[in-house]
C-alpha atoms as a PDB file:
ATOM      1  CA  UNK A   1     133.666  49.223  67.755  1.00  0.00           C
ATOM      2  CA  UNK A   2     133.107  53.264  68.078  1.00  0.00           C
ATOM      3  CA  UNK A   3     129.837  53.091  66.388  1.00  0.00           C
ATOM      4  CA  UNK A   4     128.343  50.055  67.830  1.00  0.00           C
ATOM      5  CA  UNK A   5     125.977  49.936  71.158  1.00  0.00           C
ATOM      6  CA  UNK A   6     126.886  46.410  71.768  1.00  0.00           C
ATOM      7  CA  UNK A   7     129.893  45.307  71.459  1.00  0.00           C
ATOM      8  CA  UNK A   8     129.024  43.306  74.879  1.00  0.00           C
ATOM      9  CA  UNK A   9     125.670  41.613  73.434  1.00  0.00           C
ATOM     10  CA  UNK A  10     122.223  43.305  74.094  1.00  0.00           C
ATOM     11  CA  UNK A  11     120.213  41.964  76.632  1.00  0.00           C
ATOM     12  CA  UNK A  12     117.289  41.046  74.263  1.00  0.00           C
ATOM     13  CA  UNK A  13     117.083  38.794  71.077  1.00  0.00           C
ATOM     14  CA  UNK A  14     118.736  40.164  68.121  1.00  0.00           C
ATOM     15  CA  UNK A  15     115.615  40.893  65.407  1.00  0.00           C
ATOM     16  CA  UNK A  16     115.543  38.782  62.062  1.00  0.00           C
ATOM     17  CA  UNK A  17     116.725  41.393  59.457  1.00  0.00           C
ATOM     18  CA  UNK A  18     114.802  41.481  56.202  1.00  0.00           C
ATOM     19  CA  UNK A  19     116.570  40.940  53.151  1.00  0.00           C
ATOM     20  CA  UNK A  20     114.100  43.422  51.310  1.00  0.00           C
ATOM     21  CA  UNK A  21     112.074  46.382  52.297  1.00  0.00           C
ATOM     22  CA  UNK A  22     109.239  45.643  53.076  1.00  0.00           C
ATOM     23  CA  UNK A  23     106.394  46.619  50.214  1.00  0.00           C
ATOM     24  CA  UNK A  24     103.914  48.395  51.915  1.00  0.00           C
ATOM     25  CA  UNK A  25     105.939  50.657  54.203  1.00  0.00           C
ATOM     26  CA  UNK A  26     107.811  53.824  53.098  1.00  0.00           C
ATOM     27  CA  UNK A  27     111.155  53.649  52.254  1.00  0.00           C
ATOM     28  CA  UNK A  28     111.783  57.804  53.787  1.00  0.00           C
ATOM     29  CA  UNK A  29     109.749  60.528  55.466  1.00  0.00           C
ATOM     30  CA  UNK A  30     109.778  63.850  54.525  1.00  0.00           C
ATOM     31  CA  UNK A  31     110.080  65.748  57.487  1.00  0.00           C
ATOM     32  CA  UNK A  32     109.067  69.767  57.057  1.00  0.00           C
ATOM     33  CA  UNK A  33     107.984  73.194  58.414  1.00  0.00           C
ATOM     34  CA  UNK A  34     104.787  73.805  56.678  1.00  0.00           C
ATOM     35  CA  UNK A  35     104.184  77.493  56.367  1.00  0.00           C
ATOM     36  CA  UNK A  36     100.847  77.111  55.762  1.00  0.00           C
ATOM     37  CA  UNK A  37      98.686  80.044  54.312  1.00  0.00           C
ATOM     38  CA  UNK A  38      95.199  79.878  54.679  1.00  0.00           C
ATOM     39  CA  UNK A  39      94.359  82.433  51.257  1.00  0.00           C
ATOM     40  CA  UNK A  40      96.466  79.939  49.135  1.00  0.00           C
ATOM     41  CA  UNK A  41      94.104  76.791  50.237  1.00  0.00           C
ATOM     42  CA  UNK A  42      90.895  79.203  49.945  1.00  0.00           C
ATOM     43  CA  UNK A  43      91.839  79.585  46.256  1.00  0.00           C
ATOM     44  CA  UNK A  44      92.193  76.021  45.818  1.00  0.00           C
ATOM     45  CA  UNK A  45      96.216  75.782  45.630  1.00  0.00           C
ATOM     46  CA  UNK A  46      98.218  73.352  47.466  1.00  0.00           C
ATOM     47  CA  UNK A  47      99.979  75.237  50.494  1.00  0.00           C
ATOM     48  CA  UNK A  48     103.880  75.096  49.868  1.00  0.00           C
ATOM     49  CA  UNK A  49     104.208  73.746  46.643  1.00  0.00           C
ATOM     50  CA  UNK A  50     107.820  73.313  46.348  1.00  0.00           C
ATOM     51  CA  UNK A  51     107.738  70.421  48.851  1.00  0.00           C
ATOM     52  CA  UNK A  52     105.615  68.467  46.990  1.00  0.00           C
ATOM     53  CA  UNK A  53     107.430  69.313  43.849  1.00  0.00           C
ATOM     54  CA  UNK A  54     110.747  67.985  45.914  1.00  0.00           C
ATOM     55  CA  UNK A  55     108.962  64.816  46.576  1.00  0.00           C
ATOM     56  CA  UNK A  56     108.065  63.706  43.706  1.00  0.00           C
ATOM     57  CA  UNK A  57     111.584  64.597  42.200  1.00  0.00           C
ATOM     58  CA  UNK A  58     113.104  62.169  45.049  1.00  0.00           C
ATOM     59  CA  UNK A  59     110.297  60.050  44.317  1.00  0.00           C
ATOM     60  CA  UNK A  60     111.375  59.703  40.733  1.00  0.00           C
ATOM     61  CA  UNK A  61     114.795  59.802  41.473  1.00  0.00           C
ATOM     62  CA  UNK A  62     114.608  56.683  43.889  1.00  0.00           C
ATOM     63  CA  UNK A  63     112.360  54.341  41.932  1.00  0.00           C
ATOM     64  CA  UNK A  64     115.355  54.245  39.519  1.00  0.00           C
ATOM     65  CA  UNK A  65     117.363  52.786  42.398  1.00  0.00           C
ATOM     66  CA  UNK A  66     115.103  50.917  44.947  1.00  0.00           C
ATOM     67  CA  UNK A  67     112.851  47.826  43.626  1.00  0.00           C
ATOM     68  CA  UNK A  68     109.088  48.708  44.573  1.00  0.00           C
ATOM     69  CA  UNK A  69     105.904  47.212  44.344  1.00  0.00           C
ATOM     70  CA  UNK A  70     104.535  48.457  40.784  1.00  0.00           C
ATOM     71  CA  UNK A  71     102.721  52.006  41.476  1.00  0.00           C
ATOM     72  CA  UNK A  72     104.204  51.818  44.781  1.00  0.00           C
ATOM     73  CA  UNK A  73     105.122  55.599  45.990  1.00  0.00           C
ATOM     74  CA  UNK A  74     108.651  54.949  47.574  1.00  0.00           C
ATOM     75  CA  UNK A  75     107.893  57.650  50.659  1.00  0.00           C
ATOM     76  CA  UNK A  76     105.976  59.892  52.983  1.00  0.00           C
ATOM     77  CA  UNK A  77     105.055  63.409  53.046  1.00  0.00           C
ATOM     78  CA  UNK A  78     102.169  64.963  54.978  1.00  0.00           C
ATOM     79  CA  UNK A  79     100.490  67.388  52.668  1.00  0.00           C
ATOM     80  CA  UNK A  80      97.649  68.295  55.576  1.00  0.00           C
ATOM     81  CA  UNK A  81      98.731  68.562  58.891  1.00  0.00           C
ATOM     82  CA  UNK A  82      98.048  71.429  59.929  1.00  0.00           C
ATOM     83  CA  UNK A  83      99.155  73.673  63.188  1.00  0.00           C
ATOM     84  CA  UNK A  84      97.159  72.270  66.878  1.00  0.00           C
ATOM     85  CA  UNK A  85      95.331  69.363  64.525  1.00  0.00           C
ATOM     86  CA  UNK A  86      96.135  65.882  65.678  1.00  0.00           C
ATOM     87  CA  UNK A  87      98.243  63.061  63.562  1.00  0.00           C
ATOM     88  CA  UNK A  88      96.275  60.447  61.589  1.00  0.00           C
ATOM     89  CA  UNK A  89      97.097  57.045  61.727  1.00  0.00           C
ATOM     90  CA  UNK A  90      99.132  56.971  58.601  1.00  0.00           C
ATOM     91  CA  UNK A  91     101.568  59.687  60.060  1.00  0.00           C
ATOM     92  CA  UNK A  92     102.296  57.813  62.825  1.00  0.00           C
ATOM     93  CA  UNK A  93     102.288  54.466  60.567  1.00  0.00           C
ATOM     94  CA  UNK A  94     104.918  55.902  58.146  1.00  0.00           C
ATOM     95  CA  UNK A  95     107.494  57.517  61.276  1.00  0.00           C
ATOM     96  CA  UNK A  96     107.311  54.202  62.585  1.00  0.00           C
ATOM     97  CA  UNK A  97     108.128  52.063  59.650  1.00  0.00           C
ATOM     98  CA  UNK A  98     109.718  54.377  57.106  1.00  0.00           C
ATOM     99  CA  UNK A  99     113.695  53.151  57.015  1.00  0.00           C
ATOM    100  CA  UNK A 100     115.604  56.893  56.084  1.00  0.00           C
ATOM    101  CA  UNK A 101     114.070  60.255  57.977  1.00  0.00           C
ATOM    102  CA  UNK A 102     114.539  63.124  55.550  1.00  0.00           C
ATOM    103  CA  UNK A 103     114.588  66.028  58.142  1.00  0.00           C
ATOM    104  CA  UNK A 104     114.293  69.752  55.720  1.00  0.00           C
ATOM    105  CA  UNK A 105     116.146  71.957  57.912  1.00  0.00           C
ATOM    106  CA  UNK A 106     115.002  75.655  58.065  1.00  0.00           C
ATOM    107  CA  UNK A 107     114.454  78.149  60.497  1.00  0.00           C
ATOM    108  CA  UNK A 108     110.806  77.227  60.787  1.00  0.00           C
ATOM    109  CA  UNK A 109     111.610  73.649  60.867  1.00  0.00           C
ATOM    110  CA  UNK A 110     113.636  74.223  64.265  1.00  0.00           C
ATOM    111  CA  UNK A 111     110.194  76.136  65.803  1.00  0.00           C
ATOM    112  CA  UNK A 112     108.220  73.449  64.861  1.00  0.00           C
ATOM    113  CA  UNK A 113     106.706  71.065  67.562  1.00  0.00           C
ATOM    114  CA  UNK A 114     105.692  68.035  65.064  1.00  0.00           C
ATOM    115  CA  UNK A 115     108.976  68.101  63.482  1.00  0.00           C
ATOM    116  CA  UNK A 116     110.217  67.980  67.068  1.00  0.00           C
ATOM    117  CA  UNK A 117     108.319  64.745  67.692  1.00  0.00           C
ATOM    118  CA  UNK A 118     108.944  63.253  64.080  1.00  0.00           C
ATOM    119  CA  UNK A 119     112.566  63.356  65.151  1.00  0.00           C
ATOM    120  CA  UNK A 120     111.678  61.982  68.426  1.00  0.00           C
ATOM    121  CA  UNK A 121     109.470  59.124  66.851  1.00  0.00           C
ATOM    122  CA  UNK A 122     112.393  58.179  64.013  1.00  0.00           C
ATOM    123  CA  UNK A 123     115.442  58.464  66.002  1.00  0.00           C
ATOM    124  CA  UNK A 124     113.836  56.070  69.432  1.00  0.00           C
ATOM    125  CA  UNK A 125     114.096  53.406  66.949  1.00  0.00           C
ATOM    126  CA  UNK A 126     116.498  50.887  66.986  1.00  0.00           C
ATOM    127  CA  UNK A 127     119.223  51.000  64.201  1.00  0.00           C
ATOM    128  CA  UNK A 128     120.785  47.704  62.876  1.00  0.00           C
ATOM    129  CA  UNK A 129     123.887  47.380  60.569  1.00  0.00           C
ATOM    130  CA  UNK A 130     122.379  44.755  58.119  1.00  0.00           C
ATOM    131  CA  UNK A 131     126.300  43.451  57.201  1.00  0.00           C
ATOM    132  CA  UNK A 132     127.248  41.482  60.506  1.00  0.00           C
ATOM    133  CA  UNK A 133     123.496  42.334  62.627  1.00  0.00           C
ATOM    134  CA  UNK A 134     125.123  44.631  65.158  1.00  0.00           C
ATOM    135  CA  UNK A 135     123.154  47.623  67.137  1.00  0.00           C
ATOM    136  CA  UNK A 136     124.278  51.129  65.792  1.00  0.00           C
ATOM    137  CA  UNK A 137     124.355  53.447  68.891  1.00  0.00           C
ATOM    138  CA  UNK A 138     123.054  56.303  66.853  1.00  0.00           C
ATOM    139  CA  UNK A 139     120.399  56.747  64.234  1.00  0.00           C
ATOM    140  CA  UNK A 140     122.541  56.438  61.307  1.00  0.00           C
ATOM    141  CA  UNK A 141     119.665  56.812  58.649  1.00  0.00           C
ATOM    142  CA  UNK A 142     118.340  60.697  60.393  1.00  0.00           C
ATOM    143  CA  UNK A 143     119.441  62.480  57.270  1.00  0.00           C
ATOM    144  CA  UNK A 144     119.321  66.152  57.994  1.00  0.00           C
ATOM    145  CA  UNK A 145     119.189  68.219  54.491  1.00  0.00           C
ATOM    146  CA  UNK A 146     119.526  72.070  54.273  1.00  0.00           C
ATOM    147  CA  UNK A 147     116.486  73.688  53.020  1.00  0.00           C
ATOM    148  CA  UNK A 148     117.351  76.813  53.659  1.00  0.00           C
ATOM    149  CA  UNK A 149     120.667  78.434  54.997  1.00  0.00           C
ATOM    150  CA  UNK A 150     120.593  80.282  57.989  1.00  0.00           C
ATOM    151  CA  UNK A 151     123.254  80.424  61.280  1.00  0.00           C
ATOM    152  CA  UNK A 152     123.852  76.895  62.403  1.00  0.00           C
ATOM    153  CA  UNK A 153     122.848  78.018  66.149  1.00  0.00           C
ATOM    154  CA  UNK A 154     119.417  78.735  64.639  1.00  0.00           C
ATOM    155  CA  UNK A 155     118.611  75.305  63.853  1.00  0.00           C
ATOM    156  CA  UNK A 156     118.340  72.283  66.489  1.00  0.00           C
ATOM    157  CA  UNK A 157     122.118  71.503  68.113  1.00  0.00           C
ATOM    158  CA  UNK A 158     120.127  67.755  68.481  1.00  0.00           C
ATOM    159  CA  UNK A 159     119.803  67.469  64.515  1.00  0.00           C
ATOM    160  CA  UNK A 160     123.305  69.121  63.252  1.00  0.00           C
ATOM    161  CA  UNK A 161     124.912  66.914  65.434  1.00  0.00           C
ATOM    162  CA  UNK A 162     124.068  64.056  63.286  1.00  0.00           C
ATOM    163  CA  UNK A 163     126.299  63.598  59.810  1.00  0.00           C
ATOM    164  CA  UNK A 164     124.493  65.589  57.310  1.00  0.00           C
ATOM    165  CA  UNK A 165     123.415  65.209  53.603  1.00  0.00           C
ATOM    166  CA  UNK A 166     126.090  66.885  51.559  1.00  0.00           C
ATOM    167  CA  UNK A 167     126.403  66.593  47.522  1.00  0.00           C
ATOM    168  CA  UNK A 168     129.169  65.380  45.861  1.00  0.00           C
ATOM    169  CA  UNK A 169     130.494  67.640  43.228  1.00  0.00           C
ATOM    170  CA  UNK A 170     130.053  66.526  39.930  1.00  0.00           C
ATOM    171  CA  UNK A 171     132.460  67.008  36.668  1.00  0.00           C
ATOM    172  CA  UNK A 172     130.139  70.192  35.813  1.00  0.00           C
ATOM    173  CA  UNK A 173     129.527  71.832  38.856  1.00  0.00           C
ATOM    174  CA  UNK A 174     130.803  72.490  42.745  1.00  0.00           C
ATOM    175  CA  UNK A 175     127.459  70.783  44.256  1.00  0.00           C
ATOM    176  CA  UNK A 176     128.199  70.628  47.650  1.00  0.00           C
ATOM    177  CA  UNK A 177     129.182  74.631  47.384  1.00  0.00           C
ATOM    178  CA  UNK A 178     126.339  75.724  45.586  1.00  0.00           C
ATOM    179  CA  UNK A 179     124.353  73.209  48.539  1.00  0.00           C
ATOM    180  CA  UNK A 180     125.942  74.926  51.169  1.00  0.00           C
ATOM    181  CA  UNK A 181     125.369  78.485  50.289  1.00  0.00           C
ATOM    182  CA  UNK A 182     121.939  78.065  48.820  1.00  0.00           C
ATOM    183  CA  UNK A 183     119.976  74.690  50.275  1.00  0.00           C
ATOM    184  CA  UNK A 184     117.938  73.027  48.666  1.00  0.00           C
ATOM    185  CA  UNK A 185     115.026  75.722  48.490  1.00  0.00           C
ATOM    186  CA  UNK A 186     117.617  78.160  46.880  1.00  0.00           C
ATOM    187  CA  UNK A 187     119.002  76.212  44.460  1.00  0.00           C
ATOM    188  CA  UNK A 188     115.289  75.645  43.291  1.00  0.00           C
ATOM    189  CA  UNK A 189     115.228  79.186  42.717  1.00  0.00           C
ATOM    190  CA  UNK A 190     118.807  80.363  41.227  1.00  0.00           C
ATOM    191  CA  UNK A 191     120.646  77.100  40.523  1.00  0.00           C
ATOM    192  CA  UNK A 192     118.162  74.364  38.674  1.00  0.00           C
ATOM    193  CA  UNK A 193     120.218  71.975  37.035  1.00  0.00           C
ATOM    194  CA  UNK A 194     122.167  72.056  40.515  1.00  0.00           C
ATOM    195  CA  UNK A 195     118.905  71.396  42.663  1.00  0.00           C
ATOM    196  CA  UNK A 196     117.963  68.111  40.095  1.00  0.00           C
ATOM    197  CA  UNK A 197     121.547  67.130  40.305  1.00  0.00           C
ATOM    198  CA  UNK A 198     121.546  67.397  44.037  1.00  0.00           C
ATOM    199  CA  UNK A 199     117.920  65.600  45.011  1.00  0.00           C
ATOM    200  CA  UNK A 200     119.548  63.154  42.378  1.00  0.00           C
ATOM    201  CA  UNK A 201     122.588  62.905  44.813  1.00  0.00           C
ATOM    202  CA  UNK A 202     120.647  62.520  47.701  1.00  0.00           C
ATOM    203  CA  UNK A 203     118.385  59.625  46.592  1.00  0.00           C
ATOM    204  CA  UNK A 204     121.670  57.751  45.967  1.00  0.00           C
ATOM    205  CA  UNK A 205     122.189  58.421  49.694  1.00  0.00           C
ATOM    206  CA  UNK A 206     118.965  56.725  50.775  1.00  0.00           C
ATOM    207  CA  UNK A 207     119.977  54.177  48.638  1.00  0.00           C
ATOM    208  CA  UNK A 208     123.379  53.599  50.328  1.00  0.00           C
ATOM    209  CA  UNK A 209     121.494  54.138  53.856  1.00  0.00           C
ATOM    210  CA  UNK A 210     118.904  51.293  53.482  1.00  0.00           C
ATOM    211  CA  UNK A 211     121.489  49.000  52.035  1.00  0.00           C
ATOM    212  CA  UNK A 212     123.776  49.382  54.972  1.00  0.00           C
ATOM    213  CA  UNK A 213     121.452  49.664  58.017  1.00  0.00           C
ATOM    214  CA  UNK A 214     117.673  48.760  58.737  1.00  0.00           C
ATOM    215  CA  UNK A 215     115.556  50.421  61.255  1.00  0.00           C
ATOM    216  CA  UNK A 216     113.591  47.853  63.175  1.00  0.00           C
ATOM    217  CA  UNK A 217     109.403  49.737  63.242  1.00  0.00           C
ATOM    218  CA  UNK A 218     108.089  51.088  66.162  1.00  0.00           C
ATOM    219  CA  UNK A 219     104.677  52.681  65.474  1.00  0.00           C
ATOM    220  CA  UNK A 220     103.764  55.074  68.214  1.00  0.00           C
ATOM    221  CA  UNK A 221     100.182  54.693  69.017  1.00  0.00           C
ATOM    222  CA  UNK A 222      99.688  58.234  69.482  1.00  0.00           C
ATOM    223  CA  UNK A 223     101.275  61.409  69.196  1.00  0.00           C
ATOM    224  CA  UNK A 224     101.060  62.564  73.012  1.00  0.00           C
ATOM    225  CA  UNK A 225     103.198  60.312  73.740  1.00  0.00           C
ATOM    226  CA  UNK A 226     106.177  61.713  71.818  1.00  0.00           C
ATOM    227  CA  UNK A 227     108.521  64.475  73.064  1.00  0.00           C
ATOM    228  CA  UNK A 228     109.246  67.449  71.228  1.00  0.00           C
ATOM    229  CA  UNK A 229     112.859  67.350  71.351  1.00  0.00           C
ATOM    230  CA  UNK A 230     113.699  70.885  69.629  1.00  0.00           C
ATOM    231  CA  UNK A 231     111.876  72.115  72.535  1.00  0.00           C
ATOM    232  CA  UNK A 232     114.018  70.577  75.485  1.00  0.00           C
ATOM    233  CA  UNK A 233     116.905  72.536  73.913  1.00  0.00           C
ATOM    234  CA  UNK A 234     115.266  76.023  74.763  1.00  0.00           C
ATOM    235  CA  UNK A 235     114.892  75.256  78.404  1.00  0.00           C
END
């Protein structure tokens, strides 16, 4: 099959898929370009806002759809990493157990050396298609979003390869146009009931994702080891 790695048989035991997620691990990781600004957190206000605002919307969203532990938060964002500072354990916990990456594409985001190695981290993981247990030869459940819009050569060639999130239009609106011109940050700002429709939209596709495949964990034990792979491109 085109999208299998082993049609042959892999050399190594085949893993025991769960039937459930697993509780205690996130169901997707947030993966984002923090513009951090230092006068913001001296005045007490979380840096970059909107992401956290977009989490808990896709939070909300997917705790209609997935069944989690009671007061369980369904994901993963890192609200304090912050540029040169080392990850904590529970970064590198989440990237290697979380079961959909969702990778915010920007301009920043393709600069950005942890975003580099969060892609690194998710996408060395082994993908399984839960319906007959075959190997996927490509990470299936990397979901690259559009934050912002920008020329596609800005962004990593590594991470627009890979099929991308895109909105289905609705009865009421062209989504996926609105999506395309604006991303996600835009439609925050000029298209509301199309950015709630479209984080809607996109927690149906984690949904779909983690019913079809399962990412077998692999917790890196520390960041050094990963590669920046936005990097590699530039040289």
């Amino acid at each position: 099959m085109p999208d299998a790695a082993d049609t042959a048989g892999p050399p190594w035991p085949r893993p025991e898929i769960p039937h459930q997620l697993n509780p205690v691990h996130p169901v997707f990781f947030v993966s984002h370009a923090t513009a951090y600004d230092p006068e913001l957190d001296v005045r007490g206000t979380e840096p970059n806002a909107l992401f956290s605002e977009f989490y808990r919307d896709l939070s909300q969203d997917l705790n209609q759809l997935v069944a989690r532990r009671a007061g369980a938060d369904p994901g993963f964002i890192d609200r304090g990493l912050r540029a040169g500072a080392g990850w904590e354990p529970e970064i590198l916990n989440a990237i290697g157990t979380c079961q959909v990456l969702v990778a915010l594409v920007s301009g920043p985001f393709a600069g950005s050396e942890w975003c580099g190695k969060e892609w690194y981290a998710f996408t060395s993981r082994r993908t399984w298609r839960r319906s007959d247990n075959t190997l996927m030869d490509r990470p299936f459940c990397a979901l690259p979003v559009l934050w912002t819009v920008g020329p596609q050569n800005d962004y990593p060639q590594i991470v627009m390869k890979q099929q991308q999130f895109k909105p289905r239009p609705s009865t009421t609106m062209q989504l996926d146009r609105i999506y395309l011109r604006e991303g996600i940050y835009g439609m925050y700002m000029v298209e509301p009931a199309a950015y709630r429709a479209s984080v809607w939209r996109l927690a149906q596709e984690i949904k779909k994702l983690v019913t079809e495949y399962w990412v077998e964990p692999l917790i890196p034990t520390d960041n050094r080891t990963l590669i920046n792979v936005f990097a590699e491109e530039e040289t």
